[in-house]
C-alpha atoms as a PDB file:
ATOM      1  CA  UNK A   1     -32.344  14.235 -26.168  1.00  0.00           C
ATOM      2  CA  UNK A   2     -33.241  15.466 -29.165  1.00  0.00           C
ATOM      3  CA  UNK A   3     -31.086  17.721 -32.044  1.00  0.00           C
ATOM      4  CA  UNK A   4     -31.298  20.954 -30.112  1.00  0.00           C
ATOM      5  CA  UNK A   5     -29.917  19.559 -27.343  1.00  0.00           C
ATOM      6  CA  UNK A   6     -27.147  17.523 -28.820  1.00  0.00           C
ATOM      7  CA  UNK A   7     -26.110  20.996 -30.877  1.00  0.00           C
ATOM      8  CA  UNK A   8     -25.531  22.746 -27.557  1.00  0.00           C
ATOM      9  CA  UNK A   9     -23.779  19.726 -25.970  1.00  0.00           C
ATOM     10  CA  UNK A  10     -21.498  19.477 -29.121  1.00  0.00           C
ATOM     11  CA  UNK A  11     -21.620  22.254 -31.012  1.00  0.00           C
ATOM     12  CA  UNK A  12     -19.047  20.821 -33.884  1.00  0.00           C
ATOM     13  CA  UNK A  13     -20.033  17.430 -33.796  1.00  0.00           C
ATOM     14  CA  UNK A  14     -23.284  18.751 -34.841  1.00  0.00           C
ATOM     15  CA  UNK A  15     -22.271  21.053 -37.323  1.00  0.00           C
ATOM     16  CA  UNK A  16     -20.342  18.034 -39.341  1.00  0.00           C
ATOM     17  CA  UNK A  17     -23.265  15.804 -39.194  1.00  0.00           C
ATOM     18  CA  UNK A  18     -25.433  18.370 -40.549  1.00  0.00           C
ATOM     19  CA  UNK A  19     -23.145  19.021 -43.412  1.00  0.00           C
ATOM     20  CA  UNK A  20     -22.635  15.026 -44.070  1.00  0.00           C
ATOM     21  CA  UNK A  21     -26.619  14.662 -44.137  1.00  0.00           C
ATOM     22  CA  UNK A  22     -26.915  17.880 -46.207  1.00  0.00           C
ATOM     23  CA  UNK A  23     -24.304  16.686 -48.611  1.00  0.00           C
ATOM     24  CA  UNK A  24     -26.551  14.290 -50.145  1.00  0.00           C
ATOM     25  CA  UNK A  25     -30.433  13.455 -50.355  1.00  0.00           C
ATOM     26  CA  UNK A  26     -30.735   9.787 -49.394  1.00  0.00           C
ATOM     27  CA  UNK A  27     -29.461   7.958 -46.490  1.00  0.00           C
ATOM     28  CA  UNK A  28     -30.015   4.657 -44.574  1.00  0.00           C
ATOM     29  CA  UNK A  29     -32.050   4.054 -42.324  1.00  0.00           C
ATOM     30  CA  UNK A  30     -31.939   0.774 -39.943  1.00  0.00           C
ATOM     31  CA  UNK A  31     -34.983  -0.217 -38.266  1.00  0.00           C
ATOM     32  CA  UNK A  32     -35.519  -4.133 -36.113  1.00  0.00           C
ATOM     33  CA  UNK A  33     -38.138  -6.297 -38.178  1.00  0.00           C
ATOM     34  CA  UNK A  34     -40.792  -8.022 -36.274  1.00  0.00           C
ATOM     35  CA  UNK A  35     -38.323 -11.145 -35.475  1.00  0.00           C
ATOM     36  CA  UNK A  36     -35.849  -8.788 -33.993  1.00  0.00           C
ATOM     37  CA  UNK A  37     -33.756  -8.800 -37.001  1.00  0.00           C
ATOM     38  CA  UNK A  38     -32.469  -5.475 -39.223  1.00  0.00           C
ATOM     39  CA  UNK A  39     -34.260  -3.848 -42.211  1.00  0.00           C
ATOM     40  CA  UNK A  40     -32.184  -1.566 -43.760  1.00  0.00           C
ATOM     41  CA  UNK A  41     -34.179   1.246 -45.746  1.00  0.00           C
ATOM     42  CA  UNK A  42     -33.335   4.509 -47.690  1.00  0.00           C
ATOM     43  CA  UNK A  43     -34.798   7.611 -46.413  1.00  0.00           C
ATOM     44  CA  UNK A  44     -34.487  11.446 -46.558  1.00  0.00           C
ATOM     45  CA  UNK A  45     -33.983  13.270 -43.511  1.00  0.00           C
ATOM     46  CA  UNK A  46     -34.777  17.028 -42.312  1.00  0.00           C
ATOM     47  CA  UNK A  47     -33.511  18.830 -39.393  1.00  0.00           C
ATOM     48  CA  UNK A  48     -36.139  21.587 -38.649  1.00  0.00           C
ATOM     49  CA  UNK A  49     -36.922  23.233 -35.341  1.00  0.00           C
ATOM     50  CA  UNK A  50     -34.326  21.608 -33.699  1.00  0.00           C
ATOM     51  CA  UNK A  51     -35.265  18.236 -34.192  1.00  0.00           C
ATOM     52  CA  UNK A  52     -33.899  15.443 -36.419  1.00  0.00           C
ATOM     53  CA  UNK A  53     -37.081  13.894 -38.290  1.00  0.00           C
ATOM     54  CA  UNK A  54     -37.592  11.322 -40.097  1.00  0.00           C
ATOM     55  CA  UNK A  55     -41.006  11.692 -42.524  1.00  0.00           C
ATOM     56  CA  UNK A  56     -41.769   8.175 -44.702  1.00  0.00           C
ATOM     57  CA  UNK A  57     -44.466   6.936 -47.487  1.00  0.00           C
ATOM     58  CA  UNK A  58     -48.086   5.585 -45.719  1.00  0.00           C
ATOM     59  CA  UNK A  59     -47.791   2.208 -44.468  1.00  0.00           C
ATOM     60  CA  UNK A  60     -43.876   1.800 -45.456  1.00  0.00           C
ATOM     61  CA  UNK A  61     -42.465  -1.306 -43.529  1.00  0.00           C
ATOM     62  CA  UNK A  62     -39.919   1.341 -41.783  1.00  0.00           C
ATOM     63  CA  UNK A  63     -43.091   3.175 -40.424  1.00  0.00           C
ATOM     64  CA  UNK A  64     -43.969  -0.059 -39.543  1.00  0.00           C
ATOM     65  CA  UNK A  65     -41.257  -1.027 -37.635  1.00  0.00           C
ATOM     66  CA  UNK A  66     -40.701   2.114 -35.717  1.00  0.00           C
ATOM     67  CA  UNK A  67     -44.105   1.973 -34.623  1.00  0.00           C
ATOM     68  CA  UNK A  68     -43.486  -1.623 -33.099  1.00  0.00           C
ATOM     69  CA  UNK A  69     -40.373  -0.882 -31.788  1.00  0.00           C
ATOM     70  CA  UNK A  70     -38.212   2.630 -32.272  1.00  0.00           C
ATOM     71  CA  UNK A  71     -35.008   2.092 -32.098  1.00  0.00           C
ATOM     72  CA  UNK A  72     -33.227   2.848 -35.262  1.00  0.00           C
ATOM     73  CA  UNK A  73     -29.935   3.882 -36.614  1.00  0.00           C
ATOM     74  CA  UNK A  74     -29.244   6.397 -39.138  1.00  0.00           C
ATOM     75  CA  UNK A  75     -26.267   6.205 -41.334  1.00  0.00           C
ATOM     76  CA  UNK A  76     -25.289   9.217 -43.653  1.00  0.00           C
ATOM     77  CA  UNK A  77     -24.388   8.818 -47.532  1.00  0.00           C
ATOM     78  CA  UNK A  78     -20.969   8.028 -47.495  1.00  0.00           C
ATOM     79  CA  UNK A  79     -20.856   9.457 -51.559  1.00  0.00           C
ATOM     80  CA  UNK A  80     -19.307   8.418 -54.204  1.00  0.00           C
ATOM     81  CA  UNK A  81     -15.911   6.589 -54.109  1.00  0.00           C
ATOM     82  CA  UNK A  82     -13.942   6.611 -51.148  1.00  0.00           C
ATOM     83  CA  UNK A  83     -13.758  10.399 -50.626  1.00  0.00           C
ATOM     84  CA  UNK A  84     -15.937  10.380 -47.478  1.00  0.00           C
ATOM     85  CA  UNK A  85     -15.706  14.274 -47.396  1.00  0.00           C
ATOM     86  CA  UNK A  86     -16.085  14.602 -43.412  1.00  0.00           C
ATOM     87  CA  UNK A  87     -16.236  11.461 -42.717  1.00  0.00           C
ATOM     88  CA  UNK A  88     -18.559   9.141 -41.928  1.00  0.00           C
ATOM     89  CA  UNK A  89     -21.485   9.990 -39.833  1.00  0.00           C
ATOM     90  CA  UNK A  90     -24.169   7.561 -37.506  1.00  0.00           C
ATOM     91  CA  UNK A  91     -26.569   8.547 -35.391  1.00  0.00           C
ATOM     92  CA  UNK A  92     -28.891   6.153 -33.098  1.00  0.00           C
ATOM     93  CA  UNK A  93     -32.061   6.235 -31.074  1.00  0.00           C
ATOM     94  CA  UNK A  94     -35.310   5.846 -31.150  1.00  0.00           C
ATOM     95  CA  UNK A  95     -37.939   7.474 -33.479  1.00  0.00           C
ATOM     96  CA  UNK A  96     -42.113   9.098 -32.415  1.00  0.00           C
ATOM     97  CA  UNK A  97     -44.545   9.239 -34.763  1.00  0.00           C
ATOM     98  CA  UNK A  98     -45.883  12.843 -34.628  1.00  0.00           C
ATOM     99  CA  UNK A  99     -49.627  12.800 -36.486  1.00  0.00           C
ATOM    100  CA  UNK A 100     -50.995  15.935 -35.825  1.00  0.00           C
ATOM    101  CA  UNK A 101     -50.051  19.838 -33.888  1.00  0.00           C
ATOM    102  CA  UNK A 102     -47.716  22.686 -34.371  1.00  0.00           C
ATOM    103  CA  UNK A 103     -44.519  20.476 -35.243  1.00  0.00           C
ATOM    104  CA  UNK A 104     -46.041  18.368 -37.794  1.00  0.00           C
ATOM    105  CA  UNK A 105     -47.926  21.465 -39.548  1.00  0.00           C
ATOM    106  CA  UNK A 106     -44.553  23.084 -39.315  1.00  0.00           C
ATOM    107  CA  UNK A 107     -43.092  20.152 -40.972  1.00  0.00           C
ATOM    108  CA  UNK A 108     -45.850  20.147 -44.113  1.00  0.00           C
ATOM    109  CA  UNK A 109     -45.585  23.877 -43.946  1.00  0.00           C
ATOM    110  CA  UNK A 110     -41.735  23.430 -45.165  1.00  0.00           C
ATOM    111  CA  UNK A 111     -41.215  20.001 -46.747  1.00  0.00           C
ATOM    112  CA  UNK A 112     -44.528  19.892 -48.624  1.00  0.00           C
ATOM    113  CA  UNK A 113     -44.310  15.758 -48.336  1.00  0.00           C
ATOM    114  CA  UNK A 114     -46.907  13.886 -50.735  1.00  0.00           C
ATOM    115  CA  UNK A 115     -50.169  13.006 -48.519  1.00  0.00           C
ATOM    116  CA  UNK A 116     -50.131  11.199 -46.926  1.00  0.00           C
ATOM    117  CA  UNK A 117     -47.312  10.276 -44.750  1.00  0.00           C
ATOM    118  CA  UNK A 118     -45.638   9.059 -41.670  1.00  0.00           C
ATOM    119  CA  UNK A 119     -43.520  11.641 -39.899  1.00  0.00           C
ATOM    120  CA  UNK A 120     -41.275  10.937 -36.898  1.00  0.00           C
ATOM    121  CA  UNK A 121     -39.152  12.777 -34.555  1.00  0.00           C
ATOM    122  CA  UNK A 122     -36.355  11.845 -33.178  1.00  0.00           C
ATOM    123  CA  UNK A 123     -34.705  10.842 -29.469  1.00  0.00           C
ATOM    124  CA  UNK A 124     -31.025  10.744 -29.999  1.00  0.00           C
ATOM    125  CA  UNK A 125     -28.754   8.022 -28.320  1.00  0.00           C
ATOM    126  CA  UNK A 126     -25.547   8.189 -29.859  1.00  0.00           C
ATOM    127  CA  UNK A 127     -23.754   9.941 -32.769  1.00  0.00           C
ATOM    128  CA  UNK A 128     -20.542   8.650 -34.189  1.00  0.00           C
ATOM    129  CA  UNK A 129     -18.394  10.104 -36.409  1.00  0.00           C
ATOM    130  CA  UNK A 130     -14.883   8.110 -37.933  1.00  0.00           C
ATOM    131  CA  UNK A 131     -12.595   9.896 -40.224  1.00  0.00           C
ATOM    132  CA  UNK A 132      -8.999   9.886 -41.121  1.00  0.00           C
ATOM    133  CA  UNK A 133      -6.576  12.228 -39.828  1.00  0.00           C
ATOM    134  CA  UNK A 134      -3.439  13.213 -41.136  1.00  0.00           C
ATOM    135  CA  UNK A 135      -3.258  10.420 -43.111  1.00  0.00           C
ATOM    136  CA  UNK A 136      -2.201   8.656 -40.724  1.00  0.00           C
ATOM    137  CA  UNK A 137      -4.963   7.987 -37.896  1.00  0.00           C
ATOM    138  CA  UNK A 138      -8.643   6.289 -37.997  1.00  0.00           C
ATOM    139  CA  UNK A 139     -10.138   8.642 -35.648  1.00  0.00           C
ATOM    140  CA  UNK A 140     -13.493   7.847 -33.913  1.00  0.00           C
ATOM    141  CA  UNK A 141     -15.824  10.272 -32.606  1.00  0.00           C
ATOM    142  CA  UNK A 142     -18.760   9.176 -29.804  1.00  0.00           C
ATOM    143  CA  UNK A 143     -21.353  11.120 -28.255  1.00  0.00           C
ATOM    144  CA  UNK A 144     -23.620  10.023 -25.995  1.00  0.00           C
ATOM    145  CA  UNK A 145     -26.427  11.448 -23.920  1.00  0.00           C
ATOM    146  CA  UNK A 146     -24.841  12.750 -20.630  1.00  0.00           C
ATOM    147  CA  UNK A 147     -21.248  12.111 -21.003  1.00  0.00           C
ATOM    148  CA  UNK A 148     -18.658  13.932 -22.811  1.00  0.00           C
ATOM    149  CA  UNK A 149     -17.847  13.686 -26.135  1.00  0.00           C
ATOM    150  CA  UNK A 150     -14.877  10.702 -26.325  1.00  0.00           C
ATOM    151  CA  UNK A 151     -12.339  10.526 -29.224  1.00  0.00           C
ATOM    152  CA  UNK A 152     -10.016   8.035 -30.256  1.00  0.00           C
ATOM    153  CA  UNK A 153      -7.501   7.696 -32.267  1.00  0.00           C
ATOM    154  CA  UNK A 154      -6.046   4.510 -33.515  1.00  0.00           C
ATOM    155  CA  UNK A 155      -2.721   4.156 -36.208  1.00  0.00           C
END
Protein backbone atom coordinates (compact mmCIF):
# COMPACT_ATOMS: atom_id res chain seq x y z
CA UNK A 1 0.00 0.00 0.00
CA UNK A 2 1.78 2.76 -0.71
CA UNK A 3 0.83 6.89 -0.36
CA UNK A 4 -1.40 6.95 -3.40
CA UNK A 5 -3.33 4.43 -2.21
CA UNK A 6 -3.72 5.40 1.38
CA UNK A 7 -4.79 9.15 -0.07
CA UNK A 8 -7.74 7.58 -1.87
CA UNK A 9 -8.64 5.27 1.07
CA UNK A 10 -8.49 8.36 3.45
CA UNK A 11 -8.52 11.27 1.77
CA UNK A 12 -8.25 13.61 5.14
CA UNK A 13 -6.18 11.49 7.06
CA UNK A 14 -3.78 12.02 4.35
CA UNK A 15 -4.12 15.51 3.87
CA UNK A 16 -3.19 16.14 7.82
CA UNK A 17 -0.21 13.99 7.67
CA UNK A 18 1.05 15.74 4.76
CA UNK A 19 0.66 19.07 6.40
CA UNK A 20 2.30 17.68 9.87
CA UNK A 21 5.40 16.34 7.73
CA UNK A 22 5.41 19.57 5.66
CA UNK A 23 5.30 21.67 8.76
CA UNK A 24 8.76 20.98 9.57
CA UNK A 25 12.06 19.54 7.88
CA UNK A 26 13.27 16.78 10.20
CA UNK A 27 11.52 13.90 11.61
CA UNK A 28 12.25 10.49 13.26
CA UNK A 29 12.76 7.76 11.90
CA UNK A 30 12.74 4.19 13.83
CA UNK A 31 14.47 1.41 12.29
CA UNK A 32 15.30 -2.50 14.35
CA UNK A 33 19.23 -2.76 14.89
CA UNK A 34 20.85 -5.98 14.08
CA UNK A 35 19.90 -7.48 17.73
CA UNK A 36 16.32 -6.70 17.10
CA UNK A 37 16.42 -3.67 19.15
CA UNK A 38 15.32 0.22 18.01
CA UNK A 39 17.58 2.91 16.45
CA UNK A 40 15.96 5.96 16.40
CA UNK A 41 17.34 8.40 13.57
CA UNK A 42 16.43 11.90 12.14
CA UNK A 43 15.52 12.04 8.59
CA UNK A 44 13.79 14.23 5.94
CA UNK A 45 11.02 12.89 4.11
CA UNK A 46 9.39 13.63 0.50
CA UNK A 47 6.14 12.61 -0.81
CA UNK A 48 6.52 12.64 -4.67
CA UNK A 49 4.62 10.61 -7.22
CA UNK A 50 2.50 9.24 -4.83
CA UNK A 51 4.84 7.61 -2.75
CA UNK A 52 6.21 8.36 0.74
CA UNK A 53 10.19 8.09 0.43
CA UNK A 54 12.60 8.06 2.50
CA UNK A 55 16.27 9.16 0.75
CA UNK A 56 19.46 8.85 3.47
CA UNK A 57 23.45 9.62 3.46
CA UNK A 58 25.70 6.41 1.81
CA UNK A 59 26.20 3.75 4.21
CA UNK A 60 24.04 5.52 7.16
CA UNK A 61 23.24 2.80 9.86
CA UNK A 62 19.34 3.54 8.99
CA UNK A 63 20.17 2.44 5.33
CA UNK A 64 21.66 -0.20 7.00
CA UNK A 65 19.04 -1.41 8.90
CA UNK A 66 16.30 -1.15 6.40
CA UNK A 67 18.25 -3.13 4.14
CA UNK A 68 18.46 -6.02 6.83
CA UNK A 69 15.16 -5.75 7.85
CA UNK A 70 12.40 -2.89 6.66
CA UNK A 71 10.18 -2.34 8.98
CA UNK A 72 10.29 1.12 10.30
CA UNK A 73 8.19 3.74 11.88
CA UNK A 74 8.01 7.27 11.05
CA UNK A 75 7.11 9.83 13.57
CA UNK A 76 6.41 13.54 12.50
CA UNK A 77 8.02 16.71 14.33
CA UNK A 78 5.83 17.31 17.01
CA UNK A 79 7.36 21.34 17.03
CA UNK A 80 8.10 23.38 19.43
CA UNK A 81 6.32 23.39 22.85
CA UNK A 82 3.26 21.63 23.29
CA UNK A 83 1.28 23.22 20.43
CA UNK A 84 1.17 20.04 18.31
CA UNK A 85 -0.65 22.05 15.51
CA UNK A 86 -2.67 18.92 14.03
CA UNK A 87 -1.65 16.69 16.12
CA UNK A 88 0.58 14.16 16.24
CA UNK A 89 1.23 12.03 13.28
CA UNK A 90 2.94 8.10 12.87
CA UNK A 91 3.13 6.19 10.13
CA UNK A 92 4.57 2.41 9.93
CA UNK A 93 5.76 -0.12 7.41
CA UNK A 94 8.34 -1.25 5.74
CA UNK A 95 10.85 0.66 3.50
CA UNK A 96 12.66 -0.61 -0.54
CA UNK A 97 15.65 0.60 -1.54
CA UNK A 98 15.07 1.95 -5.09
CA UNK A 99 18.83 2.29 -6.88
CA UNK A 100 18.18 2.96 -10.23
CA UNK A 101 14.83 3.72 -13.07
CA UNK A 102 12.21 6.28 -13.66
CA UNK A 103 11.26 6.81 -9.83
CA UNK A 104 14.62 7.30 -8.53
CA UNK A 105 15.68 9.73 -11.56
CA UNK A 106 12.42 11.40 -10.77
CA UNK A 107 13.46 11.66 -7.26
CA UNK A 108 17.18 13.33 -8.15
CA UNK A 109 15.36 15.21 -10.82
CA UNK A 110 13.39 17.12 -7.83
CA UNK A 111 15.28 16.77 -4.54
CA UNK A 112 18.77 17.21 -6.01
CA UNK A 113 20.16 14.91 -2.85
CA UNK A 114 24.14 15.08 -2.42
CA UNK A 115 25.68 11.86 -4.32
CA UNK A 116 25.53 9.66 -3.34
CA UNK A 117 22.67 8.30 -1.48
CA UNK A 118 20.28 5.71 -0.32
CA UNK A 119 16.70 6.27 -1.41
CA UNK A 120 13.72 4.18 -0.27
CA UNK A 121 10.14 3.90 -0.95
CA UNK A 122 7.73 3.16 1.11
CA UNK A 123 4.92 0.17 1.94
CA UNK A 124 2.56 1.66 4.39
CA UNK A 125 1.11 -0.40 7.40
CA UNK A 126 -0.47 1.89 9.62
CA UNK A 127 -0.92 5.66 10.14
CA UNK A 128 -1.97 7.11 13.43
CA UNK A 129 -2.93 10.29 14.22
CA UNK A 130 -3.85 11.54 18.24
CA UNK A 131 -5.02 14.99 18.88
CA UNK A 132 -7.15 16.79 21.32
CA UNK A 133 -10.59 17.70 20.71
CA UNK A 134 -12.58 20.21 22.22
CA UNK A 135 -10.49 20.40 24.93
CA UNK A 136 -11.83 17.89 26.29
CA UNK A 137 -11.07 14.45 24.39
CA UNK A 138 -7.63 12.54 23.44
CA UNK A 139 -8.78 11.42 20.17
CA UNK A 140 -6.94 8.61 18.27
CA UNK A 141 -6.95 8.11 14.70
CA UNK A 142 -5.87 4.41 13.02
CA UNK A 143 -5.62 3.39 9.58
CA UNK A 144 -4.73 0.32 8.45
CA UNK A 145 -4.40 -1.45 5.14
CA UNK A 146 -7.88 -2.93 4.30
CA UNK A 147 -10.04 -1.87 7.07
CA UNK A 148 -11.70 1.30 7.74
CA UNK A 149 -10.39 4.08 9.27
CA UNK A 150 -11.23 3.59 13.37
CA UNK A 151 -11.44 6.59 15.78
CA UNK A 152 -11.55 6.83 19.33
CA UNK A 153 -12.15 9.02 21.63
CA UNK A 154 -11.22 8.82 25.23
CA UNK A 155 -12.05 11.80 28.21
Amino acid sequence: MNWTAFSTAVPGLARTAEERFGAYRHHVLATLRRDGSPRTCGIEVRFLGGELWLGMMPGSVKALDLRRDPRFALQANPGAGTDMGGGDVRVGGRAYEVEDGRARAAYVEEVEPPQPFHLFRTELTEVVRTYVEDDTYLVTQVWRPGAPLRTLRRA
